[in-house]
Protein backbone atom coordinates (compact mmCIF):
# COMPACT_ATOMS: atom_id res chain seq x y z
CA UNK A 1 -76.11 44.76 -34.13
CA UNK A 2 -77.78 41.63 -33.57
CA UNK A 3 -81.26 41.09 -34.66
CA UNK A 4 -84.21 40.35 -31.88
CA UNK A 5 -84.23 36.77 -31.06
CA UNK A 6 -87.11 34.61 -32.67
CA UNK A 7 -89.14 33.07 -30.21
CA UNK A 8 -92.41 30.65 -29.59
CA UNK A 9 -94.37 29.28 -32.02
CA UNK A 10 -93.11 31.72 -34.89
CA UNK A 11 -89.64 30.59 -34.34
CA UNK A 12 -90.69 27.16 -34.94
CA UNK A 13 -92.72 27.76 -38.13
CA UNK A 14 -90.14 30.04 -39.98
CA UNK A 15 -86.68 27.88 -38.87
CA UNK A 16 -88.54 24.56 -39.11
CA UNK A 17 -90.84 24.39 -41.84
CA UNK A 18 -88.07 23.46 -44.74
CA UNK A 19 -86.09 21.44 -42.33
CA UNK A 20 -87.91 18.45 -43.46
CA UNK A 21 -87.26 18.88 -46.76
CA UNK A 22 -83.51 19.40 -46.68
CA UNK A 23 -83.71 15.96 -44.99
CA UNK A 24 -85.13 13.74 -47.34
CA UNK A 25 -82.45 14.84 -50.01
CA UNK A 26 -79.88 13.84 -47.64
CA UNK A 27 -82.77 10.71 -47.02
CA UNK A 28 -81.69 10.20 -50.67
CA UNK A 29 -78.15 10.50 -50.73
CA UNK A 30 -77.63 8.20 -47.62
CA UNK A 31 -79.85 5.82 -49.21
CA UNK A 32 -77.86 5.48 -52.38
CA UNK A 33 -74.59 5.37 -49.53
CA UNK A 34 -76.26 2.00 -48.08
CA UNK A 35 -76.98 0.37 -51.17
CA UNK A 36 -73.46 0.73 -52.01
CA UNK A 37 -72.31 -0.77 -48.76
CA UNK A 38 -71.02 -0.40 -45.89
CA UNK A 39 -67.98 1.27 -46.25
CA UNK A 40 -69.15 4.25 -48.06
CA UNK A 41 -72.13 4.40 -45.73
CA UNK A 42 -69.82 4.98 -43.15
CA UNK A 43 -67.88 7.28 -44.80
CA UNK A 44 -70.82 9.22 -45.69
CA UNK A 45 -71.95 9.17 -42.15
CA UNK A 46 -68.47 10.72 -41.36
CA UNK A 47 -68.84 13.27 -43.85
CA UNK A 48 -72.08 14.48 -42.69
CA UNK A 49 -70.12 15.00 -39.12
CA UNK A 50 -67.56 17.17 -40.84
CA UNK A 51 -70.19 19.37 -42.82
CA UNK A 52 -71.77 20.17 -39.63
CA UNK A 53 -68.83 21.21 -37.76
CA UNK A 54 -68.96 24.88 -38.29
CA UNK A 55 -72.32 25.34 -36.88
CA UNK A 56 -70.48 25.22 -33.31
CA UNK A 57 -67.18 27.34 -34.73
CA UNK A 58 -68.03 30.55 -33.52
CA UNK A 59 -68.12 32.16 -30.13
CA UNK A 60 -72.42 32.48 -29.89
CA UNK A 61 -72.73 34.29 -26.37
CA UNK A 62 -75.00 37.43 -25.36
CA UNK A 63 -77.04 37.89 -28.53
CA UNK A 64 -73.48 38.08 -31.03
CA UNK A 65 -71.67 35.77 -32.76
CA UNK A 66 -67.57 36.19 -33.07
CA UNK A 67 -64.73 34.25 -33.82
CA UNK A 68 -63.13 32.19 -30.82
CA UNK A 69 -60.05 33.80 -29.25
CA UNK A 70 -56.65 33.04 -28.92
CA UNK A 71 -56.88 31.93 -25.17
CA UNK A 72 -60.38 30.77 -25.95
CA UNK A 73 -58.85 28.27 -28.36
CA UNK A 74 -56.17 26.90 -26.22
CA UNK A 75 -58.65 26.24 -23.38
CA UNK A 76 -60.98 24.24 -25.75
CA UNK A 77 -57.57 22.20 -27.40
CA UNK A 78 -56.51 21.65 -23.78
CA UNK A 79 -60.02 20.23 -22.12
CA UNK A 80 -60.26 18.30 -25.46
CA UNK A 81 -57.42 16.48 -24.95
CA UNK A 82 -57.44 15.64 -21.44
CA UNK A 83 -60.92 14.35 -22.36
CA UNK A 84 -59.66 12.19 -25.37
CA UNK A 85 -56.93 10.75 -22.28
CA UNK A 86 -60.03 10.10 -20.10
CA UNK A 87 -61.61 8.14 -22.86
CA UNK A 88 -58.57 5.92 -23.60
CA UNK A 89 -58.30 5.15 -19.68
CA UNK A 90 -61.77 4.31 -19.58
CA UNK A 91 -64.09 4.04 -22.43
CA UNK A 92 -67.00 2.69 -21.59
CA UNK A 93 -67.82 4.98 -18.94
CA UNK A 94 -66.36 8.49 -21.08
CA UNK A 95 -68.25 6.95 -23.73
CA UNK A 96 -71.49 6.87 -21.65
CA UNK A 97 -71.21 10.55 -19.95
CA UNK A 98 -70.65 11.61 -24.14
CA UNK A 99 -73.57 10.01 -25.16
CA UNK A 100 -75.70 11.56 -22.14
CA UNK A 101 -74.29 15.08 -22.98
CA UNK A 102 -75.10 14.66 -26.91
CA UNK A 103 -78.84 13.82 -25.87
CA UNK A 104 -78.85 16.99 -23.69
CA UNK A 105 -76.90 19.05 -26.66
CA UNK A 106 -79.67 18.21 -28.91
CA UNK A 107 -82.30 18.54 -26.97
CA UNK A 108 -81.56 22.07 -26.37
CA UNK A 109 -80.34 22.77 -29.90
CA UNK A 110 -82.57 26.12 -30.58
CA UNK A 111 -83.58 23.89 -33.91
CA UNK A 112 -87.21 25.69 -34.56
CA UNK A 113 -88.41 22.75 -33.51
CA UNK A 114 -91.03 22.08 -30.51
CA UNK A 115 -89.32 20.42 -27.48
CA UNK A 116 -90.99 16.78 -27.70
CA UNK A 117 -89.77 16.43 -31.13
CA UNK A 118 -86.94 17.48 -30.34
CA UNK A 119 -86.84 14.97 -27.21
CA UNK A 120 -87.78 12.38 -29.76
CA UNK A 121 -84.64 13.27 -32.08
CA UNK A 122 -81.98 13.59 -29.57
CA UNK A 123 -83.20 10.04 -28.00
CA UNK A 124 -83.02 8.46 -31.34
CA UNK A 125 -79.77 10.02 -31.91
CA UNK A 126 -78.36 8.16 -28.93
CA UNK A 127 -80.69 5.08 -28.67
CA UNK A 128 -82.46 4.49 -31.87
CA UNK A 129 -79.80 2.55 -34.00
CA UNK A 130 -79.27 0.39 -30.34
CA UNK A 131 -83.16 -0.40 -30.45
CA UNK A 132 -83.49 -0.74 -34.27
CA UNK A 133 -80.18 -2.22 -35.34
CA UNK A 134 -78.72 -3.42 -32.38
CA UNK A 135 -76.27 -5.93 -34.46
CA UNK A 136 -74.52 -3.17 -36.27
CA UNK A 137 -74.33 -0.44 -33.25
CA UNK A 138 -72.52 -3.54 -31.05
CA UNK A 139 -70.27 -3.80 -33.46
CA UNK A 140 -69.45 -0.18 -34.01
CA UNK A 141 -69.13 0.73 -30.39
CA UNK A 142 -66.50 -2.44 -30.48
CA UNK A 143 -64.38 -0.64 -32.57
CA UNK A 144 -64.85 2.56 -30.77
CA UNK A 145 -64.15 0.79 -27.77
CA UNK A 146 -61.70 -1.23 -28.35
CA UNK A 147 -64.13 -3.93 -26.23
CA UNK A 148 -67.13 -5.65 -26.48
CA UNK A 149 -69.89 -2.74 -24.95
CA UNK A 150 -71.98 -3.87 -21.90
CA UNK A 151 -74.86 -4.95 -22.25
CA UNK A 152 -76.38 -3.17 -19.67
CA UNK A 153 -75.55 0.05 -21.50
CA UNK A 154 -77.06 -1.44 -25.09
CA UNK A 155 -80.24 -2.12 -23.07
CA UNK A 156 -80.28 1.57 -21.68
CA UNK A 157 -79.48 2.88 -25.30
CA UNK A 158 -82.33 0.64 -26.80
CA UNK A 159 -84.29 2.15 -23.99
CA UNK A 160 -83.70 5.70 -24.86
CA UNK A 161 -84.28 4.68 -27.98
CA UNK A 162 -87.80 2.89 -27.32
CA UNK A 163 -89.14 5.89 -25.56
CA UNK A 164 -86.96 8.15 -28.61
CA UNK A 165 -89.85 6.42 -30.52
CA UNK A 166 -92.62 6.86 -28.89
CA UNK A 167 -92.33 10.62 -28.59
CA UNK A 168 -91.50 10.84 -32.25
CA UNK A 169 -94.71 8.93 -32.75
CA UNK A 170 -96.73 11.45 -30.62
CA UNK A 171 -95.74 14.52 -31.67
CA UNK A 172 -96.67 13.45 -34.68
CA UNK A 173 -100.09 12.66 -33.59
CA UNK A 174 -99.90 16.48 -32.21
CA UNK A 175 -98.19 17.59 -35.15
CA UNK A 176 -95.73 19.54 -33.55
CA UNK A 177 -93.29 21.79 -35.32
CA UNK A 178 -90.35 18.84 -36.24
CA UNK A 179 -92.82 16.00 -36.31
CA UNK A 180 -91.90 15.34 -39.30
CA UNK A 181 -88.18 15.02 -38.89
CA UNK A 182 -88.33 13.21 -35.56
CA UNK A 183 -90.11 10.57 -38.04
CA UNK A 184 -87.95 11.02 -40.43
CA UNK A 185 -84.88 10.23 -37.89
CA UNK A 186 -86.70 7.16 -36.27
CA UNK A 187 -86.61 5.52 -40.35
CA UNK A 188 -83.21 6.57 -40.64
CA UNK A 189 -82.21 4.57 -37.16
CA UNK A 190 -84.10 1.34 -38.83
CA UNK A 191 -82.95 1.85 -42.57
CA UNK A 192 -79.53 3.00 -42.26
CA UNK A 193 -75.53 1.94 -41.00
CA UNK A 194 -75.74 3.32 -37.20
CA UNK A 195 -73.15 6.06 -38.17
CA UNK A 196 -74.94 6.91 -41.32
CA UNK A 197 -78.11 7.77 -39.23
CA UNK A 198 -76.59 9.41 -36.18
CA UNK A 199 -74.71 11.73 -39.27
CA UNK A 200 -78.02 12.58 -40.91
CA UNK A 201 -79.62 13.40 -37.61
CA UNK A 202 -76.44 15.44 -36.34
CA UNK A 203 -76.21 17.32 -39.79
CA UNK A 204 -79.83 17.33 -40.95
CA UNK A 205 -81.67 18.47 -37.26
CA UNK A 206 -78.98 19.68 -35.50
CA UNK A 207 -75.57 21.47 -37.40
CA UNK A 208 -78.01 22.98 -40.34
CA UNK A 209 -80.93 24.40 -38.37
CA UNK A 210 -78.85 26.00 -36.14
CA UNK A 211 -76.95 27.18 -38.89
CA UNK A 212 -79.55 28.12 -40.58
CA UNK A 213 -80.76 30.16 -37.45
CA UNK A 214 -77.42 31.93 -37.07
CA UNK A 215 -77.36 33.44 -40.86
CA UNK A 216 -80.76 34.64 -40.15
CA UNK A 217 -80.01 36.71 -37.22
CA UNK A 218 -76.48 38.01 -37.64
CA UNK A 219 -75.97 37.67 -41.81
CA UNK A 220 -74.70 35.50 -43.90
CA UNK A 221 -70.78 37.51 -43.86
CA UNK A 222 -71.08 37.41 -39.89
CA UNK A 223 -71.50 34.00 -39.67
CA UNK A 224 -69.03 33.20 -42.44
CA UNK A 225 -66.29 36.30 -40.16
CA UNK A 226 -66.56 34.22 -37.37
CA UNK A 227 -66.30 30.70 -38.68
CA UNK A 228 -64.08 30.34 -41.34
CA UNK A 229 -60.88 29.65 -40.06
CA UNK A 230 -61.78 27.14 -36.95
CA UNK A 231 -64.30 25.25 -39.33
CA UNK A 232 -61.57 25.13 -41.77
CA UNK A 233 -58.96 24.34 -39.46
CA UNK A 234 -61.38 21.29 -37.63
CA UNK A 235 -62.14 20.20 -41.48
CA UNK A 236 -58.50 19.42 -42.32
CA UNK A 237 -57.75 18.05 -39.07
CA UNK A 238 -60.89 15.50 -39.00
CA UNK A 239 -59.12 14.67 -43.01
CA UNK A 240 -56.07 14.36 -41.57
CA UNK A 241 -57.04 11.97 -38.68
CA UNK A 242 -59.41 9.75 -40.84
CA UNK A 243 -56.19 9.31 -43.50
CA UNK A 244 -53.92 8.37 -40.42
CA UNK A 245 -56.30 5.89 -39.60
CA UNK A 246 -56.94 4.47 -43.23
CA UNK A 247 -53.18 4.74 -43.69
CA UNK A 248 -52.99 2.92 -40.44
CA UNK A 249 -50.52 4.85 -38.72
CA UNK A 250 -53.11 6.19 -36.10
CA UNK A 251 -55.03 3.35 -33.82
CA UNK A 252 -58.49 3.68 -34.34
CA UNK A 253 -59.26 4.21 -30.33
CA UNK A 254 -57.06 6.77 -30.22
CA UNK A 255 -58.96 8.44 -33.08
CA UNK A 256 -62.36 8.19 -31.83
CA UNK A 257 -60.85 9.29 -28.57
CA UNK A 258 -59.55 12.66 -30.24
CA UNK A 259 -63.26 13.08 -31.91
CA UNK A 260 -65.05 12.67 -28.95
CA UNK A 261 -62.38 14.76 -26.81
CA UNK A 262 -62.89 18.02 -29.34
CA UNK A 263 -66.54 17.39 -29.50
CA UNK A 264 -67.42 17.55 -25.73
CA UNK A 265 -66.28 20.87 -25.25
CA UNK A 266 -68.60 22.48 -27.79
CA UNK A 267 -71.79 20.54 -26.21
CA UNK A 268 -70.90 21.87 -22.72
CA UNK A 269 -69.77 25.56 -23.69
CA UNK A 270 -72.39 26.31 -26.90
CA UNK A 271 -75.23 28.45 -25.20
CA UNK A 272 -76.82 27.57 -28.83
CA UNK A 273 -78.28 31.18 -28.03
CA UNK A 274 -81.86 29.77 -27.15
């Protein structure tokens, strides 16, 4: 049976307190990542976005956690993919509407953090790499796009990411529960490649608390029951795509247009049991 939901300002200082921690020794590793380049801070990025996929693997509805079923998995293949055709027949606007939806994923995310921190994360996680390093997120939304973005959406971004900053700096002030990480995600928008940071803010403050918050209620065998097999399944097909693409025998659009097809469906059916 599931255990009693945590709730208020306990949940926030038992699920949040290490969170900080756990970040600054992936602070560390993406550090060494950016020294070494570009390339492998990318690829470390991307491999921050695979470790957190099984945080969203399991069916989390009604106070239990279970593995996906068989019709259940068809219907999130086939809204994935008629996303991922939306996004090759127009990018810029799919790309916009995912954006939007990964702010109000992370918002929510039941995190143990307080809500302006985690305001401040999800607006850096969209906007802060557009405000701090707008150079480098211009040039990776080119390749996502397959076009040069607007610029009307890199001012909104930069935006987001301006007020992102602010809140960050005032729940600090407050010290909320997550100040510290919200900080932590505003240096990682200014130190690091855009995909870098956005990995170490989806991985570090997103995938792993709620992780962390799902082997606390249910158990560790629970969890691991209900997502072994999709986590292991979305593992080797992320490998599979990013060799296609290195290989070159996948286009890169249609790549990112596969990501952010199976990606949207999680954001807008994961009750993150808050």
């Amino acid at each position: 049976m599931a255990s009693r939901p945590i709730s208020g300002s306990n949940r926030g200082s038992r699920l949040g307190a290490g969170a900080p921690y756990v970040f600054i020794a992936l602070f560390a590793v993406a550090g060494l990542a950016q020294l070494a380049g570009s390339g492998l801070a990318l690829a470390v990025g991307l491999a921050l976005f695979v470790l957190g996929l099984g945080h969203g693997a399991g069916d989390e509805n009604d106070g239990e956690l279970r593995a996906y079923s068989s019709v259940l998995v068809a219907a999130y293949v086939v809204t994935g993919l008629a996303i991922a055709a939306l996004y090759l027949a127009w990018p810029v606007l799919c790309l916009s509407i995912f954006l939007a939806f990964s702010a109000w994923h992370f918002a929510r995310s039941d995190s143990g953090m307080d809500l302006l921190p985690r305001l401040a994360i999800a607006g850096l996680a969209v906007g802060g790499s557009a405000l701090l390093r707008p150079e480098a997120t211009a040039y990776v939304f080119t390749a996502a796009l397959g076009e040069t973005p607007p610029a009307l959406l890199m001012l909104l971004l930069a935006v987001v990411g301006g007020a992102a900053l602010l809140a960050a700096a005032t729940s600090m002030a407050l010290r909320h529960a997550g100040a510290k990480s919200a900080g932590l995600a505003a240096l990682a928008c200014f130190l690091f490649h855009p995909v870098l940071a956005v990995g170490l803010i989806f991985f570090g403050m997103h995938a792993l608390p709620v992780q962390k918050r799902q082997v606390a209620r249910y158990g560790a065998s629970q969890v691991l029951k209900a997502i072994a097999l999709p986590t292991a399944v979305a593992t080797l097909a992320a490998g599979t795509i990013a060799l296609a693409v290195w290989s070159g025998w996948l286009a890169l659009d249609l790549a990112v247009a596969l990501a952010f097809g199976m990606a949207t469906p999680h954001m807008l059916t994961e009750r993150l049991e808050r």
